[in-house]
Protein backbone atom coordinates (compact mmCIF):
# COMPACT_ATOMS: atom_id res chain seq x y z
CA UNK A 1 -32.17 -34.57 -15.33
CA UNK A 2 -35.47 -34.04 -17.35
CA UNK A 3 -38.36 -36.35 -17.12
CA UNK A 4 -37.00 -38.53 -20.17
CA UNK A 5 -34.04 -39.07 -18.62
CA UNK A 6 -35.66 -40.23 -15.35
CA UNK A 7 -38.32 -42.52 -17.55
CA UNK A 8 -35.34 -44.05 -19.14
CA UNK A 9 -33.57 -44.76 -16.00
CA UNK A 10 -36.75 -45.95 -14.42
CA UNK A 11 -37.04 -48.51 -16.92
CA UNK A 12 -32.86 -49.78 -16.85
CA UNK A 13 -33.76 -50.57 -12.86
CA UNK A 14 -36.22 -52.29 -13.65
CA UNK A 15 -34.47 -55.09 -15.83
CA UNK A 16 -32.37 -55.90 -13.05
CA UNK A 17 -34.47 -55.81 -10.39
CA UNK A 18 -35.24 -59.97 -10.96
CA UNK A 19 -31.84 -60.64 -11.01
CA UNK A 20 -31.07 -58.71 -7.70
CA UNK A 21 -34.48 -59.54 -6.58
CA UNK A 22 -32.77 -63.69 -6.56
CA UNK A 23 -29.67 -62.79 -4.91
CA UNK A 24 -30.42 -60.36 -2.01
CA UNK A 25 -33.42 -60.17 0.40
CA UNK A 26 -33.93 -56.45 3.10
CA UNK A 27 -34.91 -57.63 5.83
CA UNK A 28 -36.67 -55.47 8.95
CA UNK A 29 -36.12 -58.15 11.76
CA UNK A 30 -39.19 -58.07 13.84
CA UNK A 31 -40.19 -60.51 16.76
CA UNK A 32 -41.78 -63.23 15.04
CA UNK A 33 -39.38 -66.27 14.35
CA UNK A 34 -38.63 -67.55 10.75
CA UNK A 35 -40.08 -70.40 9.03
CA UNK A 36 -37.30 -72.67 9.29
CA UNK A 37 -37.52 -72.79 13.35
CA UNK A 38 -34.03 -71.56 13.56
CA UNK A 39 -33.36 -68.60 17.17
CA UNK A 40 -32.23 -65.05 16.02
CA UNK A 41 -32.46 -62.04 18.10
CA UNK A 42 -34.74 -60.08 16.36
CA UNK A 43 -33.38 -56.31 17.07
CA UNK A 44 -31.92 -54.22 14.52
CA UNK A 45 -32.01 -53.38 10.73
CA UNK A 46 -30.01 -55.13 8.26
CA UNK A 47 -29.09 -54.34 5.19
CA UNK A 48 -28.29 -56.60 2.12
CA UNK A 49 -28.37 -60.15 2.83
CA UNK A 50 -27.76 -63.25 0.41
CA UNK A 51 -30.98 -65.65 1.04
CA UNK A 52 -32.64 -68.39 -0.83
CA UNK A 53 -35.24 -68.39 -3.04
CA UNK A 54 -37.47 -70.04 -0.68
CA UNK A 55 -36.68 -67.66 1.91
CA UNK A 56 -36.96 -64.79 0.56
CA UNK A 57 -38.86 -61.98 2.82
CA UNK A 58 -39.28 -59.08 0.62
CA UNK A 59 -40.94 -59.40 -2.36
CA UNK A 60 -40.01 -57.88 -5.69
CA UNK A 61 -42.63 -55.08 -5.67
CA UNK A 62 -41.53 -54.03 -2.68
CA UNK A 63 -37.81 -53.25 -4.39
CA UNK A 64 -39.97 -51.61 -7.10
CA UNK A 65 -41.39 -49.61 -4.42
CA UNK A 66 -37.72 -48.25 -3.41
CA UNK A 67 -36.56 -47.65 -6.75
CA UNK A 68 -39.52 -45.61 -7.71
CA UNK A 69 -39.06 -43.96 -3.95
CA UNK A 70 -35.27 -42.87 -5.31
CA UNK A 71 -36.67 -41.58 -8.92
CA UNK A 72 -39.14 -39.67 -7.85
CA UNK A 73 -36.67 -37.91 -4.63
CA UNK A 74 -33.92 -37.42 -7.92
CA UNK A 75 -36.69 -35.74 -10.13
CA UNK A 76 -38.19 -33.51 -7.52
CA UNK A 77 -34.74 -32.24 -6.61
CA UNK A 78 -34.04 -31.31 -10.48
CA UNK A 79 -36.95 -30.23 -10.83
CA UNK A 80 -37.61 -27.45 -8.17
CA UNK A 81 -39.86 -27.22 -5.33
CA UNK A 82 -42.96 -25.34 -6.75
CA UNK A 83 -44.83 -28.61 -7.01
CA UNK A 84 -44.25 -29.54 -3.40
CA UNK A 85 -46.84 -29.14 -0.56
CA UNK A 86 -46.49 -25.57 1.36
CA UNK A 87 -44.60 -25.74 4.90
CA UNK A 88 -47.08 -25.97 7.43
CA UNK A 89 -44.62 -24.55 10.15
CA UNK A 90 -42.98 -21.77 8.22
CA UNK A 91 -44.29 -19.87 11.47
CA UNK A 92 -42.44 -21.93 13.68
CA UNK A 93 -39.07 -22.26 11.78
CA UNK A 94 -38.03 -18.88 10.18
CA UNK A 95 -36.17 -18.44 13.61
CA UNK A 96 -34.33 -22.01 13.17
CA UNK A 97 -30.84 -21.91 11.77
CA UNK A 98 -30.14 -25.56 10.09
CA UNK A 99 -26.58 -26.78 8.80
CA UNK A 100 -26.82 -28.90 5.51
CA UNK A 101 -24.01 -30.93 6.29
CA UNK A 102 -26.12 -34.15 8.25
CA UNK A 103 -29.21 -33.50 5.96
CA UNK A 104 -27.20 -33.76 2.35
CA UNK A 105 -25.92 -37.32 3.42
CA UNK A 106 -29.57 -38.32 4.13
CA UNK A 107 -31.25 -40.64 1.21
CA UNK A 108 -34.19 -37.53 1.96
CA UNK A 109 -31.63 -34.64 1.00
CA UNK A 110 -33.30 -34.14 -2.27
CA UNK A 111 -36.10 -32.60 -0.53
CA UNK A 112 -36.93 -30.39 2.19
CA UNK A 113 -37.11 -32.03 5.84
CA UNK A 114 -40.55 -30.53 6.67
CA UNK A 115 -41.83 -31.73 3.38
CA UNK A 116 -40.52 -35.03 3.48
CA UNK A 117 -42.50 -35.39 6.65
CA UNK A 118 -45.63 -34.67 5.02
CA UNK A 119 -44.88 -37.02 1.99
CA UNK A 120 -43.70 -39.77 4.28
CA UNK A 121 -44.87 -39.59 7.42
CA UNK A 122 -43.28 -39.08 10.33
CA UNK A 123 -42.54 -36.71 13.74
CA UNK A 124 -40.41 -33.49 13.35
CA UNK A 125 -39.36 -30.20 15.41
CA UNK A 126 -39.15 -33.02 18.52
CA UNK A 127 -35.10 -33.56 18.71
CA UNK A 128 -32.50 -31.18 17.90
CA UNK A 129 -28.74 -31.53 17.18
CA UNK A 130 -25.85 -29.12 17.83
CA UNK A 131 -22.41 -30.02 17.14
CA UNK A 132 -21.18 -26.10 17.12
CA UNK A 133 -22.15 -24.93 20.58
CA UNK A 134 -25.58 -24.43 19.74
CA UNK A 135 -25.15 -21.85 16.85
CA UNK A 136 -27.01 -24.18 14.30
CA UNK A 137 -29.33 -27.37 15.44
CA UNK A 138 -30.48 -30.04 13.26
CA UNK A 139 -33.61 -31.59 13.21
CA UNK A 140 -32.97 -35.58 13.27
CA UNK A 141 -36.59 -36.08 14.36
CA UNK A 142 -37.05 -38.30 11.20
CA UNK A 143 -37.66 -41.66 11.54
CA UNK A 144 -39.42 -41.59 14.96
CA UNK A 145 -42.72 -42.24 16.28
CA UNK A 146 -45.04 -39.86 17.63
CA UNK A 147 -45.05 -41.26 21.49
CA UNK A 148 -41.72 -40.36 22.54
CA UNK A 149 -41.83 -41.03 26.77
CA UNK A 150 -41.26 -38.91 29.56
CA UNK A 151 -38.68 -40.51 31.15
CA UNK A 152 -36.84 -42.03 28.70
CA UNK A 153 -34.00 -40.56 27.18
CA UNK A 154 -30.45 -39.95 27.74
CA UNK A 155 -26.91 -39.50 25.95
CA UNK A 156 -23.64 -41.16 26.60
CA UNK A 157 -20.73 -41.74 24.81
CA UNK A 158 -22.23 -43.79 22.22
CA UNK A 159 -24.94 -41.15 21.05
CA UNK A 160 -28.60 -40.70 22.16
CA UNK A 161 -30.82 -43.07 23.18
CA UNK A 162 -34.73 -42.33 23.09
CA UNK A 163 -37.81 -44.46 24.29
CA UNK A 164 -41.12 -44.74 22.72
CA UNK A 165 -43.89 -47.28 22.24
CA UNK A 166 -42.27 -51.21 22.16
CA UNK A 167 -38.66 -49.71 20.57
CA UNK A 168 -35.72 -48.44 21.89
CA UNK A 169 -34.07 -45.92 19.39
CA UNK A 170 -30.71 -45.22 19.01
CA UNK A 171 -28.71 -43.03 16.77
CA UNK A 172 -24.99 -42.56 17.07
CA UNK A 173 -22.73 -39.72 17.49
CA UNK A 174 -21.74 -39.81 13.94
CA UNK A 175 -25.12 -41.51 12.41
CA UNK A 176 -27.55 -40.24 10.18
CA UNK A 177 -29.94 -42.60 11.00
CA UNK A 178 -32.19 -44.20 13.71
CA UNK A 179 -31.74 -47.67 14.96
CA UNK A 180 -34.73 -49.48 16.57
CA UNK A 181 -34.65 -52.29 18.96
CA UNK A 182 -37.71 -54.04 20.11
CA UNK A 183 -38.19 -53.20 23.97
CA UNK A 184 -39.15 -55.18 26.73
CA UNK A 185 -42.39 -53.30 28.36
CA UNK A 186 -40.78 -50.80 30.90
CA UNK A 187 -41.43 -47.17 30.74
CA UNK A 188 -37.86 -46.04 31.78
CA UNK A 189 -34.10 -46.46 30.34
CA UNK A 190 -30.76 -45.31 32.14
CA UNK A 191 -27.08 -45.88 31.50
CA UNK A 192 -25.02 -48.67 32.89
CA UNK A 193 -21.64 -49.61 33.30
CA UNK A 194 -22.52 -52.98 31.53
CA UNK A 195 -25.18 -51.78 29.05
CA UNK A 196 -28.47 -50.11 29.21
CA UNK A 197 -30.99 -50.59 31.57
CA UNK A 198 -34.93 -50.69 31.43
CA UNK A 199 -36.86 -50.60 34.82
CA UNK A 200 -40.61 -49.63 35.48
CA UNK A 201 -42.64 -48.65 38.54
CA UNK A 202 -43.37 -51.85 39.74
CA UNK A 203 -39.53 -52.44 40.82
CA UNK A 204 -38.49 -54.89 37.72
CA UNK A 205 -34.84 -54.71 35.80
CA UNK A 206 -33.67 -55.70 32.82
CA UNK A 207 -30.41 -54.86 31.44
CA UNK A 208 -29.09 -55.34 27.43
CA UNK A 209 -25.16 -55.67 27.80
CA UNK A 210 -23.04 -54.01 25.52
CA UNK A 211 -22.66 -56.08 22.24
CA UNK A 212 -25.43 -58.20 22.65
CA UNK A 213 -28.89 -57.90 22.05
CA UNK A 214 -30.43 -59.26 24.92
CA UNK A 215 -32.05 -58.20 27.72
CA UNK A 216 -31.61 -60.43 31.30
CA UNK A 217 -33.25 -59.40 34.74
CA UNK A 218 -31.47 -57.71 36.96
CA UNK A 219 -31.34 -56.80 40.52
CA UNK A 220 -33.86 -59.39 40.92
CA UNK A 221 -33.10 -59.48 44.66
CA UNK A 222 -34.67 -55.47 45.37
CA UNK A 223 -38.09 -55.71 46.82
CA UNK A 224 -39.15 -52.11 46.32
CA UNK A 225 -41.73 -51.02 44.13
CA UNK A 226 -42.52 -47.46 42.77
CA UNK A 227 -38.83 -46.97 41.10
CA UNK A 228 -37.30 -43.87 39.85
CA UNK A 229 -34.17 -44.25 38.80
CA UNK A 230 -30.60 -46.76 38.78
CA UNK A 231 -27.44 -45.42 39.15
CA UNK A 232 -24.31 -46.90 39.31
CA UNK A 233 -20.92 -44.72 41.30
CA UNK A 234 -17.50 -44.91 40.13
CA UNK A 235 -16.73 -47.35 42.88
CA UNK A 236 -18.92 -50.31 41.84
CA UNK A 237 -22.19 -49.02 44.01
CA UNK A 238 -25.33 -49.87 42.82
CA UNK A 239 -28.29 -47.05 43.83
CA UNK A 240 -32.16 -47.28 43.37
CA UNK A 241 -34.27 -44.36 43.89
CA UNK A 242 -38.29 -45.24 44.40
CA UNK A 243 -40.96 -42.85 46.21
CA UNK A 244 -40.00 -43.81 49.82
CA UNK A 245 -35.80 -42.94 49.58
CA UNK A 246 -32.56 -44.41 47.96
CA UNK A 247 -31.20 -47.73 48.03
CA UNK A 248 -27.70 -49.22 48.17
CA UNK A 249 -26.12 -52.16 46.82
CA UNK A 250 -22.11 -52.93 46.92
CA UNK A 251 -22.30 -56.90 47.21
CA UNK A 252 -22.97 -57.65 43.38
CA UNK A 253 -26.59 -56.67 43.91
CA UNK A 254 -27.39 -59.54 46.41
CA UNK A 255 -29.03 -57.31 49.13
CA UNK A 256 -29.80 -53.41 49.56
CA UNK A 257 -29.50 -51.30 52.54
CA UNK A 258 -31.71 -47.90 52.75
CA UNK A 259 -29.39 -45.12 52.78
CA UNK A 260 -31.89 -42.19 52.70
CA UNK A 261 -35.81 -41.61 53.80
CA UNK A 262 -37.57 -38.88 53.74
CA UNK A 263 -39.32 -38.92 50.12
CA UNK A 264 -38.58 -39.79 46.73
CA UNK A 265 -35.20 -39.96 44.87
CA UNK A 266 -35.31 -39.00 41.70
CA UNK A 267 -31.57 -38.85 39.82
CA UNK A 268 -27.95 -39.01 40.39
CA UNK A 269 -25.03 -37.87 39.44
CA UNK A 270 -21.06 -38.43 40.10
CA UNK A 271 -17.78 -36.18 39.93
CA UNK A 272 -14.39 -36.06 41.87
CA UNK A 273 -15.86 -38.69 44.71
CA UNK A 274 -19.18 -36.40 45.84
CA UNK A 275 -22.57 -37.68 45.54
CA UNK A 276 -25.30 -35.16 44.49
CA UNK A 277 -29.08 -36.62 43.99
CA UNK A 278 -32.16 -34.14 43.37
CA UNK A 279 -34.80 -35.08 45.96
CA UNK A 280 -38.45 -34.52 46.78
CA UNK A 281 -37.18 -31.63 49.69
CA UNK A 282 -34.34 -30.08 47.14
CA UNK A 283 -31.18 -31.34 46.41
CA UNK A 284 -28.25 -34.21 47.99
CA UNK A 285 -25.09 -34.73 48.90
CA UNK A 286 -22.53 -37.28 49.68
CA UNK A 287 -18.93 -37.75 49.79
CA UNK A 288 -18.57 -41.09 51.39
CA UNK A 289 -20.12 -43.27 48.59
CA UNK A 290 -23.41 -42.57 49.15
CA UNK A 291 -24.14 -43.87 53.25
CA UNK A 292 -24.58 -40.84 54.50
CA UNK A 293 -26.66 -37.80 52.83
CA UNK A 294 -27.02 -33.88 53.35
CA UNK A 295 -29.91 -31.61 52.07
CA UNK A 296 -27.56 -28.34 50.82
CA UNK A 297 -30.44 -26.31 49.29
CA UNK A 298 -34.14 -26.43 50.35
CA UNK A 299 -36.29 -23.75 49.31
CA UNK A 300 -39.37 -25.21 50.22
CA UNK A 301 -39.79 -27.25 47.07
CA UNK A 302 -38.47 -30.51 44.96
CA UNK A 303 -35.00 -30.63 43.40
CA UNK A 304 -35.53 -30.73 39.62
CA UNK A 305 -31.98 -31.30 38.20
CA UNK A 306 -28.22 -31.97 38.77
CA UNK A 307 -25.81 -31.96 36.20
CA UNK A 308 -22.17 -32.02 36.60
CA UNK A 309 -20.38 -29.08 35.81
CA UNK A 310 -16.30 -28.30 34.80
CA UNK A 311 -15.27 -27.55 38.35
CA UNK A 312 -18.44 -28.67 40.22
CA UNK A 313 -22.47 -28.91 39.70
CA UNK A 314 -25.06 -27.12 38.48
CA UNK A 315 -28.96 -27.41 40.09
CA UNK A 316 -32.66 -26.55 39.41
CA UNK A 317 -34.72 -26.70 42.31
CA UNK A 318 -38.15 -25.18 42.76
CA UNK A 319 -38.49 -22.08 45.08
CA UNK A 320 -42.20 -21.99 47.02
CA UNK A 321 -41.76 -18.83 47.67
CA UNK A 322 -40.99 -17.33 44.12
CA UNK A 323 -43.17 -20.26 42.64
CA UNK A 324 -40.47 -20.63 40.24
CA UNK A 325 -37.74 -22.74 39.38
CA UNK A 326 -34.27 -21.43 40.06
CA UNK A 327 -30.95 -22.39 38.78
CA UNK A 328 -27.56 -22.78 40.54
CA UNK A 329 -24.02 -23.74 40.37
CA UNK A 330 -21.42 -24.71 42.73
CA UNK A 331 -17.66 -24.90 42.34
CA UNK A 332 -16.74 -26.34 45.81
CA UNK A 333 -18.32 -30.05 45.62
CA UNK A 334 -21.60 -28.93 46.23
CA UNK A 335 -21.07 -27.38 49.32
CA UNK A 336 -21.77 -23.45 48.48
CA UNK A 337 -24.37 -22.50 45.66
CA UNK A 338 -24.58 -19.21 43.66
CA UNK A 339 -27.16 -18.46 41.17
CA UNK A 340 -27.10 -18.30 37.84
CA UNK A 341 -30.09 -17.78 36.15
CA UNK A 342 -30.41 -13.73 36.81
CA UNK A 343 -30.62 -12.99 33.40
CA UNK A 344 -32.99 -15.22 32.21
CA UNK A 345 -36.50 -14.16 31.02
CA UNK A 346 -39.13 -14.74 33.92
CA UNK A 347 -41.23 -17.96 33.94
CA UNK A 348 -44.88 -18.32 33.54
CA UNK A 349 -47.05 -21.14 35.69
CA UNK A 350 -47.61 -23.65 32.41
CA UNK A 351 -43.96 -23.93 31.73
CA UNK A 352 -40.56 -24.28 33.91
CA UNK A 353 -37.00 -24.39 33.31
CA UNK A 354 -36.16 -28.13 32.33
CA UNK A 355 -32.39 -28.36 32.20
CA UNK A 356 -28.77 -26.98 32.92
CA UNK A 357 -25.80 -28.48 31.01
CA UNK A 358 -21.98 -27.00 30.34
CA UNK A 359 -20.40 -27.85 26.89
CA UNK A 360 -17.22 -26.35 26.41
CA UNK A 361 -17.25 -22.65 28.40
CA UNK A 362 -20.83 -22.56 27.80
CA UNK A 363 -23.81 -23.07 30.21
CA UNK A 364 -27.10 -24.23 27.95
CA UNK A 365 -30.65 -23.73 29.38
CA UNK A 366 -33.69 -25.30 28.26
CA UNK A 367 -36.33 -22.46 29.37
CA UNK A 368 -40.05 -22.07 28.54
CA UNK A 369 -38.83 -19.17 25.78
CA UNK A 370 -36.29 -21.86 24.55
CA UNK A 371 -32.39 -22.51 24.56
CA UNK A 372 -30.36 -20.11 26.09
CA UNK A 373 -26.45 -19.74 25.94
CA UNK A 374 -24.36 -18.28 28.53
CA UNK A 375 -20.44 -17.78 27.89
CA UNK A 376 -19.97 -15.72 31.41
CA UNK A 377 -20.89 -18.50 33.85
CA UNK A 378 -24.77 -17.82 34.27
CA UNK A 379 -24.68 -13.40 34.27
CA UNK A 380 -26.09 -13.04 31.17
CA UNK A 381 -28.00 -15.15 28.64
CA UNK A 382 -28.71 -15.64 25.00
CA UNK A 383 -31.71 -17.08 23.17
CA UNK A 384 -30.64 -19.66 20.76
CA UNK A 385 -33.13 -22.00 19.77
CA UNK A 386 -36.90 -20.37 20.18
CA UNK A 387 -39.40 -22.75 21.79
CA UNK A 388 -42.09 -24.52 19.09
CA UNK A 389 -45.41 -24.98 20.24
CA UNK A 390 -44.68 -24.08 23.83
CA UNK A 391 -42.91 -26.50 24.26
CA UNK A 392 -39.29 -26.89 26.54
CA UNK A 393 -36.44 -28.42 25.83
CA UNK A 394 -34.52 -31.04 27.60
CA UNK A 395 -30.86 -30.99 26.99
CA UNK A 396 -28.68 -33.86 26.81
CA UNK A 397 -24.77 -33.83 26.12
CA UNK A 398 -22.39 -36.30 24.95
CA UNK A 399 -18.81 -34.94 24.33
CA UNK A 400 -19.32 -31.82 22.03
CA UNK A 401 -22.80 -33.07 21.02
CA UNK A 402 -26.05 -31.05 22.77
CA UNK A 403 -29.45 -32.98 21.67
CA UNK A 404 -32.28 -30.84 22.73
CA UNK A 405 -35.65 -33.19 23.11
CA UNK A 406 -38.92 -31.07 23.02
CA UNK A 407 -41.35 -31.64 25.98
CA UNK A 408 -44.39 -30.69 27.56
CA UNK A 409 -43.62 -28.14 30.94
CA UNK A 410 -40.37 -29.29 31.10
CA UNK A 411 -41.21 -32.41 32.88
């Protein structure tokens, strides 16, 4: 297409535009309610939508503004990329290895992601994608804001959900885009049976259910404050970790019972009826629902993660004696731990090991040099994904999906 072509077709668009402009209104839903008085819940992006006249959102220019948006991403594709800023990080992405196959369904593909960025604004090298067992990631950092908090991500079976500023973002497994719901002012998410949950320090709940798009207080009845997590087992039990232990609820959250003191409680995970819970002296276990809790390794410092593993767990716990964070797995329920993390490059004191996960026969590692692979359960190690910035990467899974979220330390 030469720039005739593109002049021509610039000018077609335009005689429609009115008529289309009539017919069909984009609206971003945002919090403020319409004119006419009438209750929506103001959470996600919709598309085309026949309105009135009178109520009619979007002007005209800004349709102009989208069709000159498309013309000038169809030109600069056809016409090369000599005219196009310089990558900024060419440093920090020679090592990345990218698969076209997400990015060439984007309405960006015509241009380079990096460059995009710097045309249109926007975060990138923050959240990776892998659906190959980590042999090529994707950068889907596009379309998110900057302030991206520490606590709040995770992955389930419905894709990855990430927190930052007053939006919740969401992209599914097979999405190529972001979708933002205005969020209630907490500073942490975690899964539920029912829908997600949003909780902050103070002790307050509020959970969106699955379908809907509102969030209702829950667990109104807990009187503890400084919260650090929600949990909920496989037989109904509801647990809240704060600074001073873990809490129980099995009576449809009426009351809680303190099932564990000594320090804070940080998360929890589930598999084949055991309990395991990192801790501020290492890591936790229970097998009868979660009364009654052993410490099965201490080394002097906090435990940092539990994942669950095919055949049992995997940990990360901080060794005072080392001053370094060590990795383990179990294959026994917890009961017996053997390291795992021999062959990975030694840690400095800025940055620690962040995460352990198992996709497939593979153990993934987000380490202060980056991802590493292991195919021989933990006895030797391969760098994937090279850190950016020195940053480390959390890992998240959700089936054959690994999202990798770049973070400060590894916090």
């Amino acid at each position: 297409m030469n720039l005739q072509s593109v002049l021509h077709f610039f000018t077609i668009c335009f005689q429609f535009v009115p008529i289309l402009g009539d017919k069909f209104d984009v609206r971003w839903h945002d919090t403020k309610p319409p004119t006419s008085g009438k209750a929506y819940n103001f959470t996600r992006l919709k598309t085309v939508i026949p309105v009135n006249k009178k109520e009619k959102i979007m002007e005209h220019r800004n349709v102009y503004a989208l069709i000159a948006m498309f013309v000038f991403c169809t030109f600069g594709k056809n016409q090369g990329k000599s005219d196009l800023p310089k990558d900024r990080t060419k440093s920090e992405s020679k090592n990345l290895t990218f698969t076209g196959k997400e990015s060439s369904a984007s309405f960006y593909s015509v241009l380079d992601h990096r460059k995009v960025n710097l045309l249109f604004g926007g975060v990138e090298n923050v959240v990776f994608k892998s659906t190959d067992g980590g042999q090529t990631w994707q950068d889907i950092s596009q379309g998110l804001p900057e302030n991206l908090q520490k606590d709040g991500f995770f992955a389930d079976d419905s894709g990855l959900y990430l927190r930052a500023g007053n939006g919740l973002y969401h992209r599914k497994l097979n999405s190529i885009f972001w979708e933002k719901e205005i969020f209630p002012d907490r500073s942490s998410i975690a899964p539920g049976k029912r829908g997600v949950v949003a909780y902050n320090y103070d002790g307050q709940f509020l959970q969106r259910i699955n379908g809907t798009s509102v969030w209702s207080p829950v667990y109104t009845n807990f009187q503890g404050k400084e919260v650090r997590t929600v949990f909920e087992s496989e037989g109904g039990a509801v647990f809240i970790g704060n600074d001073n232990g873990l809490f129980k609820s099995t009576n449809s959250r009426k009351t809680w019972k303190q099932v564990h003191k000594g320090g804070w409680v940080m998360k929890l995970v589930e598999s084949n009826g055991v309990l395991m819970a990192t801790s501020q002296n290492g890591i936790l276990r229970s097998t009868d629902d979660g009364e009654n809790w052993d410490l099965v390794i201490s080394e002097g410092g906090v435990g940092i993660a539990i994942e669950v593993i095919h055949g049992g767990f995997a940990a990360i716990t901080f060794n005072t004696t080392s001053l370094t964070r060590r990795v383990r797995a179990s294959y026994d329920g917890g009961k017996n731990w053997q390291p795992i993390d021999a062959g990975l490059p030694a840690q400095d004191s800025i940055a620690s090991i962040a995460s352990i996960i198992q996709v497939g026969d593979y153990f993934f590692c987000g380490h202060p040099t980056g991802i590493f692979r292991s195919s021989d359960q933990g006895k030797t190690w391969k760098l994937l994904l090279p850190s950016i910035e020195n940053k480390v990467f959390n890992l998240s899974v959700s089936g054959n999906v690994i999202y990798a979220i770049r973070r400060d330390g590894g916090c």
